[in-house]
C-alpha atoms as a PDB file:
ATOM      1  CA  UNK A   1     -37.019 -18.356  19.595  1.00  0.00           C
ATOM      2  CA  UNK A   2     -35.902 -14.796  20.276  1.00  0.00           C
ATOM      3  CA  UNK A   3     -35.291 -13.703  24.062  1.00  0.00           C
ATOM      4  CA  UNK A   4     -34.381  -9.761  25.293  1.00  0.00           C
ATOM      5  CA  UNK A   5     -31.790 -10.027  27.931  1.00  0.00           C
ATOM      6  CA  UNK A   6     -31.775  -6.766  29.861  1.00  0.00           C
ATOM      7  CA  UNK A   7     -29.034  -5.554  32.484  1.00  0.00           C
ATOM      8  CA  UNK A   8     -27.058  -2.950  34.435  1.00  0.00           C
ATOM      9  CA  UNK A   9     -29.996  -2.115  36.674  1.00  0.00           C
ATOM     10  CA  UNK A  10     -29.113  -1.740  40.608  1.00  0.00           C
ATOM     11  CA  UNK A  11     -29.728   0.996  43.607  1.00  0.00           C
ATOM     12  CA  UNK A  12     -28.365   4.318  42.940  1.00  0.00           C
ATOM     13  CA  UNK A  13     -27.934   8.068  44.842  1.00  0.00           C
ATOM     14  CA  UNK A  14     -30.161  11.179  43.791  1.00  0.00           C
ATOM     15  CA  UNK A  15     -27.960  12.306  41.047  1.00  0.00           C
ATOM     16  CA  UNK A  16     -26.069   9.487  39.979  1.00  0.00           C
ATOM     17  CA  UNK A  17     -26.505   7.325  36.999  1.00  0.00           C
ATOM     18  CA  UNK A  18     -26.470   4.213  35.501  1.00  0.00           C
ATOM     19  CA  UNK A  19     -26.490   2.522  32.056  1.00  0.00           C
ATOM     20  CA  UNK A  20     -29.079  -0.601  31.259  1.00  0.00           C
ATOM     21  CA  UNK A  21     -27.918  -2.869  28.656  1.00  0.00           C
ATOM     22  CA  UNK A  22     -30.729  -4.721  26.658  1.00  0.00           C
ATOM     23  CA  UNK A  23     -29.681  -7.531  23.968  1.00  0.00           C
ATOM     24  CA  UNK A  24     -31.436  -9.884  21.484  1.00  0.00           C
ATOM     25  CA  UNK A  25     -30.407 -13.341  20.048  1.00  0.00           C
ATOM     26  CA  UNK A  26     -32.033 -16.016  18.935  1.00  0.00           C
ATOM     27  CA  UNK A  27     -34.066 -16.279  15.382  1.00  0.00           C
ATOM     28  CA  UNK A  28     -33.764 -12.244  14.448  1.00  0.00           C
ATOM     29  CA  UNK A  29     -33.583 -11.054  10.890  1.00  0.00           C
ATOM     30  CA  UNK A  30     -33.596  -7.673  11.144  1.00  0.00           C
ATOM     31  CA  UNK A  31     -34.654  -5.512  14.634  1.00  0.00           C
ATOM     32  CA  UNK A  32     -36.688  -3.101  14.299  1.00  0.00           C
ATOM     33  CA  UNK A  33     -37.722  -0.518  16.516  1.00  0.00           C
ATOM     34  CA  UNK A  34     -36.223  -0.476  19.827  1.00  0.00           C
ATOM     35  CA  UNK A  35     -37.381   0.829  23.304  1.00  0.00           C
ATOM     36  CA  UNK A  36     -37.323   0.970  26.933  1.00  0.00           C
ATOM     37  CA  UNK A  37     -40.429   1.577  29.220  1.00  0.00           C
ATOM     38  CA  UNK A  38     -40.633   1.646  32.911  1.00  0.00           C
ATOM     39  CA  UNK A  39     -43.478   0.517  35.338  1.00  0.00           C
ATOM     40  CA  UNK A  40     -43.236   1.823  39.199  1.00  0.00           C
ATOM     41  CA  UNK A  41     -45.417   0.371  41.972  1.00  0.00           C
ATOM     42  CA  UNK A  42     -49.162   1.357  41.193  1.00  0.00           C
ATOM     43  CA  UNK A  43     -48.975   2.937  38.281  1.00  0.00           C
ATOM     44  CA  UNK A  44     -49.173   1.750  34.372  1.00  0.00           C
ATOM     45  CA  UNK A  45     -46.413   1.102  32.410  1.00  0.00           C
ATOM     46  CA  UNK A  46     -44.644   3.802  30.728  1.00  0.00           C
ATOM     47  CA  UNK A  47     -42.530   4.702  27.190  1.00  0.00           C
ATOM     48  CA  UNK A  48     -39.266   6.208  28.511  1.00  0.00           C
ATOM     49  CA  UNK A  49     -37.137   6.369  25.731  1.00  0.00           C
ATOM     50  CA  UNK A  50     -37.226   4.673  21.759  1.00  0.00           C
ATOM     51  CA  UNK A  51     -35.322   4.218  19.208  1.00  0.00           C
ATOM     52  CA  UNK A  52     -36.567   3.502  15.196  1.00  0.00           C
ATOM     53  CA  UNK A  53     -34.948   1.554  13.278  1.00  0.00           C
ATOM     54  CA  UNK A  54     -34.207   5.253  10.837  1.00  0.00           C
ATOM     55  CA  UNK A  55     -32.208   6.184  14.088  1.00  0.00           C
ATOM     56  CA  UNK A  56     -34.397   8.602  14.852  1.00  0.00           C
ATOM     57  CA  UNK A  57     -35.535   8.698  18.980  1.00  0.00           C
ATOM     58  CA  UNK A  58     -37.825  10.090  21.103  1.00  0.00           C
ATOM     59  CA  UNK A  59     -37.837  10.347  24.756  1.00  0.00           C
ATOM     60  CA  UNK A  60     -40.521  11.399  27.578  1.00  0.00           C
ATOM     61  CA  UNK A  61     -40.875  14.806  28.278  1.00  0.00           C
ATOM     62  CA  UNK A  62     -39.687  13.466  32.412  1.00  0.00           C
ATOM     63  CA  UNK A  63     -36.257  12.510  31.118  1.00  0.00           C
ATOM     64  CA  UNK A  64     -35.280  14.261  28.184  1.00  0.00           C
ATOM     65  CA  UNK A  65     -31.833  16.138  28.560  1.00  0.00           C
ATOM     66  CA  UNK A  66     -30.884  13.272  31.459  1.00  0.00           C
ATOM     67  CA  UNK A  67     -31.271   9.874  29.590  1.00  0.00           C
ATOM     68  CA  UNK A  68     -29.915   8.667  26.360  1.00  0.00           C
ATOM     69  CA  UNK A  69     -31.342   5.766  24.147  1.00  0.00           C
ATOM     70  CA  UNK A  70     -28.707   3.998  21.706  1.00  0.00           C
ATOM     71  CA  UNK A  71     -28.335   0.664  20.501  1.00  0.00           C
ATOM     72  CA  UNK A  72     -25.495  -1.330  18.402  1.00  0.00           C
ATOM     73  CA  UNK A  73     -27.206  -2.884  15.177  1.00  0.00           C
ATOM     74  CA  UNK A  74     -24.495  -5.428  14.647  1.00  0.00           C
ATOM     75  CA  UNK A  75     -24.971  -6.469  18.394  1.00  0.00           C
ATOM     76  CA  UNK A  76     -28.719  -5.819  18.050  1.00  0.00           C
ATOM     77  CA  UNK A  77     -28.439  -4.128  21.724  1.00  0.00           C
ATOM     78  CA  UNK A  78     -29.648  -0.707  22.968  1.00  0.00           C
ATOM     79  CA  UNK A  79     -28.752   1.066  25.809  1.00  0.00           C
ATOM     80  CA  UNK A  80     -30.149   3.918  27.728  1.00  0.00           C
ATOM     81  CA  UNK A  81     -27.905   5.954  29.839  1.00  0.00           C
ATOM     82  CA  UNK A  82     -29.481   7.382  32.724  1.00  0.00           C
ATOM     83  CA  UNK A  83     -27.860  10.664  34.564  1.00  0.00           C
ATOM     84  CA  UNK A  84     -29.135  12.523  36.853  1.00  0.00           C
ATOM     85  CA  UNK A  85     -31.419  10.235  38.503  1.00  0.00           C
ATOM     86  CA  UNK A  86     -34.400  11.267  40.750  1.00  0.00           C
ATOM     87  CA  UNK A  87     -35.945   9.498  42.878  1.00  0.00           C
ATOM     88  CA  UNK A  88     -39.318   9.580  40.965  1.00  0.00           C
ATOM     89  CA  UNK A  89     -37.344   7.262  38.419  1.00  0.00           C
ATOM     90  CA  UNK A  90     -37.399   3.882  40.245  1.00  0.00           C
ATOM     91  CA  UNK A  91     -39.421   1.818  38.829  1.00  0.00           C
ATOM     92  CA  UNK A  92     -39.102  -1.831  36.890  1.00  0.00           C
ATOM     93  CA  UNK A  93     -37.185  -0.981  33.363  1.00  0.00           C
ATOM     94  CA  UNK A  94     -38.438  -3.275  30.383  1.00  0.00           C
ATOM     95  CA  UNK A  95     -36.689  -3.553  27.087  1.00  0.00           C
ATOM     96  CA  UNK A  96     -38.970  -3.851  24.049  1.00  0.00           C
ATOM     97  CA  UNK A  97     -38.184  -4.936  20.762  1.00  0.00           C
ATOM     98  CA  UNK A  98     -40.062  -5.227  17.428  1.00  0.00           C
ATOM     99  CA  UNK A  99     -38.039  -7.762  15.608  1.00  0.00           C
ATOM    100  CA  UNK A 100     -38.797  -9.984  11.861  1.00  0.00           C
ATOM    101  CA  UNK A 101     -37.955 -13.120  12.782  1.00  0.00           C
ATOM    102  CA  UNK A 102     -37.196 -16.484  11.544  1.00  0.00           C
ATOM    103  CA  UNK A 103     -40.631 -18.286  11.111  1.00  0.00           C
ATOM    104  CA  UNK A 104     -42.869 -16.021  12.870  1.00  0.00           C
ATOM    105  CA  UNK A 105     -42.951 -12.990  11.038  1.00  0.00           C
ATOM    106  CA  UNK A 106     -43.279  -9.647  12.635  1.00  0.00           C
ATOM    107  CA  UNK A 107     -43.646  -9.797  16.244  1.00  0.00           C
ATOM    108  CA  UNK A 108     -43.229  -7.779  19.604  1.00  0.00           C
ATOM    109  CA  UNK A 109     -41.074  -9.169  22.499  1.00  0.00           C
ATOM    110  CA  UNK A 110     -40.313  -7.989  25.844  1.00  0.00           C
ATOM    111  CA  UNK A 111     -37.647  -8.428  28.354  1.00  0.00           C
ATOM    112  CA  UNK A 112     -37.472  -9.793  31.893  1.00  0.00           C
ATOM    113  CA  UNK A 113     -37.242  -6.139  33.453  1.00  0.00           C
ATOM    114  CA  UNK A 114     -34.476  -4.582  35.335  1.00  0.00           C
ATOM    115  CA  UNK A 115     -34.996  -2.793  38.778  1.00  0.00           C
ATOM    116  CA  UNK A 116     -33.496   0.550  39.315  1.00  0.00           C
ATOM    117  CA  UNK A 117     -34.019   2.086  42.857  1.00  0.00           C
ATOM    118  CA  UNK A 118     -32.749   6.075  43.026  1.00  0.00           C
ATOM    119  CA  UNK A 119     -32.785   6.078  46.907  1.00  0.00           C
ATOM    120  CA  UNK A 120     -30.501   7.914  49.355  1.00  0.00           C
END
């Protein structure tokens, strides 16, 4: 059993910023690629930011220079710090991991979601 647990979401101001926290336990050998998407109201979910499990990261083009993915391998956690929110960024944050586990092989998993509202 492996489970994401994702936090740090909340209501923010135009311009401010906030930093989501997404961590797996449970039956993990090694996690591999890790990555946050978004989904607002309406539209399809999104890739916002992701990070490989060579470090390397990519980001869409609508928040690079603002957000920041990183994780912690020995924690298996990532993080993406999020400055100078719009409000065109609310929308439900999911974590995504793709993890080896113990007795399922290879597989996908996605967190519970974290709201973030960018609202004066």
């Amino acid at each position: 059993q492996v489970q994401l647990v994702e936090s740090g979401g909340g209501l923010v101001q135009p311009g401010g910023s906030l930093r989501l926290s997404c961590a797996a336990s449970g039956s993990i050998f090694t996690v591999y690629a890790m990555a946050w998407y978004r989904q607002a109201p309406g539209k399809q979910r999104e890739l916002v930011a992701q990070s490989t499990s060579g470090d390397r990261t990519n980001y869409a083009d609508s928040v690079k220079g603002r957000f920041t993915i990183s994780r912690d391998n020995g924690k298996n956690t990532v993080y993406l710090q999020m400055n100078s929110l719009r409000p065109e960024d609310t929308a439900l944050y999911y974590c995504y991991a793709d993890i080896a586990t113990v007795g399922l092989g290879l597989r996908d998993f996605w967190g519970q979601g974290t709201q973030v509202t960018v609202s004066s």
